[in-house]
Protein backbone atom coordinates (compact mmCIF):
# COMPACT_ATOMS: atom_id res chain seq x y z
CA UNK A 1 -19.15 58.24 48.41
CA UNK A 2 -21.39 59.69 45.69
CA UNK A 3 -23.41 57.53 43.43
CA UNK A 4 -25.89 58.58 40.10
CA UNK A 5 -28.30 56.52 38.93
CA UNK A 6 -30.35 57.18 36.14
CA UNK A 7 -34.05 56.21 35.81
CA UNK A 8 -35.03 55.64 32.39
CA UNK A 9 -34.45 51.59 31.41
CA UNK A 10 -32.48 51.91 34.82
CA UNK A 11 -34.97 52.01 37.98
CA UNK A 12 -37.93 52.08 36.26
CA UNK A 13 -36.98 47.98 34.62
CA UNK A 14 -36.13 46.90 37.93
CA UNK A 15 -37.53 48.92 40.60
CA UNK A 16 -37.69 46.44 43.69
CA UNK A 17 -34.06 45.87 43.27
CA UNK A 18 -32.64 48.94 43.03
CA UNK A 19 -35.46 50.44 46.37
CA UNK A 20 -33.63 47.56 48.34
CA UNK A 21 -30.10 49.02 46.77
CA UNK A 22 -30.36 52.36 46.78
CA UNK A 23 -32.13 51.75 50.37
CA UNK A 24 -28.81 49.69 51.65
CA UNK A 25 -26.03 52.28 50.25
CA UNK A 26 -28.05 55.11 52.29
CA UNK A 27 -28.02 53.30 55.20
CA UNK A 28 -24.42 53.44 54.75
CA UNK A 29 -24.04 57.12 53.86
CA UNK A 30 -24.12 56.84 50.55
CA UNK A 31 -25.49 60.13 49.37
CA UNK A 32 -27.63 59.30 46.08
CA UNK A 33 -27.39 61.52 42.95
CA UNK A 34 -30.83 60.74 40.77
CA UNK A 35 -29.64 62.16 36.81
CA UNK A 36 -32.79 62.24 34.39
CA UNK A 37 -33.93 63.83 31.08
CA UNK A 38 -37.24 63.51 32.55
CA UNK A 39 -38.41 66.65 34.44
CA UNK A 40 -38.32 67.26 37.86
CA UNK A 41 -42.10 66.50 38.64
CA UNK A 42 -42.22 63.13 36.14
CA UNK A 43 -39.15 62.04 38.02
CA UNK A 44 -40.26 62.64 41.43
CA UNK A 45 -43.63 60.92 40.72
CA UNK A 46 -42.18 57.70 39.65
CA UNK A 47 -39.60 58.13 42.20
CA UNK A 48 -41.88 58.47 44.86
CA UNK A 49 -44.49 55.56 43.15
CA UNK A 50 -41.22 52.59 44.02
CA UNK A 51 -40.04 53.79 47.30
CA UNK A 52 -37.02 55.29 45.96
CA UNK A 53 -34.89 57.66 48.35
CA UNK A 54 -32.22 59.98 47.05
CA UNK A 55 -30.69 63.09 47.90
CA UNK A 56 -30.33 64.87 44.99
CA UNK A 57 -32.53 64.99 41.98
CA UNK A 58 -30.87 66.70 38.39
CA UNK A 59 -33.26 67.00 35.16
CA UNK A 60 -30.88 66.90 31.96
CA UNK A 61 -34.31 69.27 30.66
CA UNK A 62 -35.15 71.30 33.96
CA UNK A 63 -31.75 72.61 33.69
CA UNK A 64 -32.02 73.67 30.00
CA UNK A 65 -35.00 74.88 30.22
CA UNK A 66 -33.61 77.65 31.98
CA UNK A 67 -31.71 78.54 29.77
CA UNK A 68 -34.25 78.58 26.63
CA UNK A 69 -35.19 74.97 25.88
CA UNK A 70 -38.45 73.87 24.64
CA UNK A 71 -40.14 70.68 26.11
CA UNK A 72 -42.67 69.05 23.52
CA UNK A 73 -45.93 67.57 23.92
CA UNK A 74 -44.51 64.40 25.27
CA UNK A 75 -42.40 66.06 27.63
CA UNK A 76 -39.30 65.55 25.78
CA UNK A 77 -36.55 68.34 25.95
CA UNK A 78 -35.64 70.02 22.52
CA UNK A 79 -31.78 70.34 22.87
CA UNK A 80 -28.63 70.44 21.07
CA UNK A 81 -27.54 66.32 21.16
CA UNK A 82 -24.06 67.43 22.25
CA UNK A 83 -25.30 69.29 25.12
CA UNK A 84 -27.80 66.38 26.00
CA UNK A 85 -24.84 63.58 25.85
CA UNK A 86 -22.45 65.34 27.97
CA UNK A 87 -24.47 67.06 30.44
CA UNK A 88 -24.74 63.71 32.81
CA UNK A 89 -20.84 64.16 32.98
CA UNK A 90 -20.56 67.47 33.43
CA UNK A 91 -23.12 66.85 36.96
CA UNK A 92 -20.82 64.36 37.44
CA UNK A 93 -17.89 65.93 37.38
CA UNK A 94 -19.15 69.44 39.19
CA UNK A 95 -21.05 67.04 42.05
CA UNK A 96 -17.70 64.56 42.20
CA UNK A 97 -19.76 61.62 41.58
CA UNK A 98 -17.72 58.56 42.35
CA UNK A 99 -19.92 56.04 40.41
CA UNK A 100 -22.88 56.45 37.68
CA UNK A 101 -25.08 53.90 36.75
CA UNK A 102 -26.97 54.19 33.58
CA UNK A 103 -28.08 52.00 30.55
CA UNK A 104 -26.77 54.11 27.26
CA UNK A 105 -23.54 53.71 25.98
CA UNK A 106 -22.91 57.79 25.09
CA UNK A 107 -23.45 59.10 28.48
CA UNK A 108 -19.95 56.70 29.20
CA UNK A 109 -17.86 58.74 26.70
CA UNK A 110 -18.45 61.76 28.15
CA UNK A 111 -18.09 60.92 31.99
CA UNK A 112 -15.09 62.62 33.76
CA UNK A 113 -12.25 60.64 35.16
CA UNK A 114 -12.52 59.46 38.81
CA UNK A 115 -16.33 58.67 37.95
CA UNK A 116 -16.97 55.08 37.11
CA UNK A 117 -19.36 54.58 34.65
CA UNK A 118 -21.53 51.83 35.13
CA UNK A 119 -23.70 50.54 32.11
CA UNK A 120 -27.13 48.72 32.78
CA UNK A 121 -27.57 46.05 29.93
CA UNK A 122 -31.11 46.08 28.31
């Protein structure tokens, strides 16, 4: 099994619960997909500061970036919104994520079927 879980207003609102979580489904084999629009080195820092074990880490920005996007000042991406809203499902669907947990409501429109999308209430 294959599960995503997303960091902003996700892990980083309740970080002792999901260490234990995340912890538990590893210990099971769960392999652990971490999706972000933070980059790479932001996520792994805050990662890293709660204890948090994954496998995989994908940066909605990183990835762009490559391919000609900007980051600003803040370290915010400068993408198309289109691109930005579907490219957690399109991970998803090339990595055959089986679950993704995540607190905004777009990312679910856009997730392939046989993922179940999971939304965090604020």
């Amino acid at each position: 099994m294959k599960i995503g879980f997303d960091i902003h207003d996700v892990i980083d609102k309740h970080p002792d619960k999901y260490k234990e979580f995340i912890r538990h489904l590893g210990d099971d084999g769960v392999e652990i997909h971490i999706l972000t629009g933070l980059s790479r080195e932001k996520a792994k820092i805050i990662l890293a500061e709660n204890n948090i074990t994954y496998n995989y880490l994908y940066s909605i920005g990183d990835s762009y970036h490559r391919c000609g996007v900007d980051w600003d000042d803040e370290g915010n991406p400068h993408m198309d919104e289109l691109e930005w809203n579907t490219s957690k499902g399109k991970y998803c669907k090339e990595n055959n994520i089986d679950i993704m947990i995540d607190d905004s409501e777009i990312y679910g429109k856009y997730m392939p079927n046989g993922t179940l999308y999971l939304q965090q209430w604020k």
